[in-house]
Protein backbone atom coordinates (compact mmCIF):
# COMPACT_ATOMS: atom_id res chain seq x y z
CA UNK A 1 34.26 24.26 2.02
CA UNK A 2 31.25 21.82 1.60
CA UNK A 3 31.10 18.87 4.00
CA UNK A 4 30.01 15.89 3.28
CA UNK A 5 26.61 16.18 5.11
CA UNK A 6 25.84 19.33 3.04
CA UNK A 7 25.57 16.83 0.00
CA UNK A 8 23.64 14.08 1.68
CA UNK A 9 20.82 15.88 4.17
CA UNK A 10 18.15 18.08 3.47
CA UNK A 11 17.50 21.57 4.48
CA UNK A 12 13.78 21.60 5.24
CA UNK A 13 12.48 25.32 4.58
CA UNK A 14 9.47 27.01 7.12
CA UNK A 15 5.94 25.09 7.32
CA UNK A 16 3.12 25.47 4.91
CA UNK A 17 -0.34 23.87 6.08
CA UNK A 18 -2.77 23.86 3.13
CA UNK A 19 -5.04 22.28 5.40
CA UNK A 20 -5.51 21.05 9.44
CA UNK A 21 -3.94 17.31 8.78
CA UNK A 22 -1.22 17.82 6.00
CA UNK A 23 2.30 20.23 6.86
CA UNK A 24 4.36 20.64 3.59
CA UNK A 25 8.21 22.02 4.40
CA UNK A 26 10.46 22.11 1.08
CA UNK A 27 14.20 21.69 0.54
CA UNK A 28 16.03 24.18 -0.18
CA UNK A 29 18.74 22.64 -1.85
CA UNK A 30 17.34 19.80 -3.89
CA UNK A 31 13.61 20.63 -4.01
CA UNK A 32 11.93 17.47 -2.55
CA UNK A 33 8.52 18.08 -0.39
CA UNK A 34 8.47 16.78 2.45
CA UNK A 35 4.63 15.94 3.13
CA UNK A 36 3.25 15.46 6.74
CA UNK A 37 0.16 13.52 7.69
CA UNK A 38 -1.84 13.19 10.29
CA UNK A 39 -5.81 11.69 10.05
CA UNK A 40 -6.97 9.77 12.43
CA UNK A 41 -4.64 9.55 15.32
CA UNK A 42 -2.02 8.39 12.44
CA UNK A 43 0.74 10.41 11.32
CA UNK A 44 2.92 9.74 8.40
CA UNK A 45 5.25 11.19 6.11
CA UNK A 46 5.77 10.90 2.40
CA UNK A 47 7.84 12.95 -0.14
CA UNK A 48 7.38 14.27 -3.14
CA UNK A 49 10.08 15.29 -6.13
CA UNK A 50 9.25 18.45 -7.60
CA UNK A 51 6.95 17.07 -10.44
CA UNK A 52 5.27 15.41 -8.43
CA UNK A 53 6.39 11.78 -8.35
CA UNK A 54 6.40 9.88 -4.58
CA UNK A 55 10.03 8.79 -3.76
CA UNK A 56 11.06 7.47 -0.89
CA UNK A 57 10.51 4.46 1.23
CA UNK A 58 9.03 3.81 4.58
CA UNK A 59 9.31 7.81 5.96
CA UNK A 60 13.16 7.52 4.70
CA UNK A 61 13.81 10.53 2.02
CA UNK A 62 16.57 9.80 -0.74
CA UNK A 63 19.98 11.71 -0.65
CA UNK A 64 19.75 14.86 -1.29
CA UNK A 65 21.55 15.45 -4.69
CA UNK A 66 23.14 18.75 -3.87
CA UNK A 67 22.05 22.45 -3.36
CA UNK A 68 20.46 24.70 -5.13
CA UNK A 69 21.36 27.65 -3.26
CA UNK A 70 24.57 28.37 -1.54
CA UNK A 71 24.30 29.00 2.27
């Protein structure tokens, strides 16, 4: 049975660091990129749909839509 958190929170996948300041963890039901930043003594995060477009407000991700794998 799927609860109803299984249709509204992501499932963040294991860290990729392209670079020193930026962590990129994808989820593994919906897709979204979950983009970690940190320059500067700031840190912020921002998320990204899987073409590419920012979505999001404020650190807050959307819903996840659903899965894309079954766990």
């Amino acid at each position: 049975m799927v609860s109803v958190w299984d249709t509204l929170t992501h499932r963040w996948g294991d860290p990729v660091r392209p670079d020193p300041h930026t962590t990129l963890r994808g989820c593994t039901r919906c897709g979204l990129c979950r983009v970690s930043r940190h320059e500067n003594a700031e840190y912020w995060v921002e998320y990204e749909r899987p073409d590419g477009v920012r979505v999001g407000e404020d650190g807050i991700p959307p819903r996840c839509p659903g899965r894309l794998v079954d766990a």
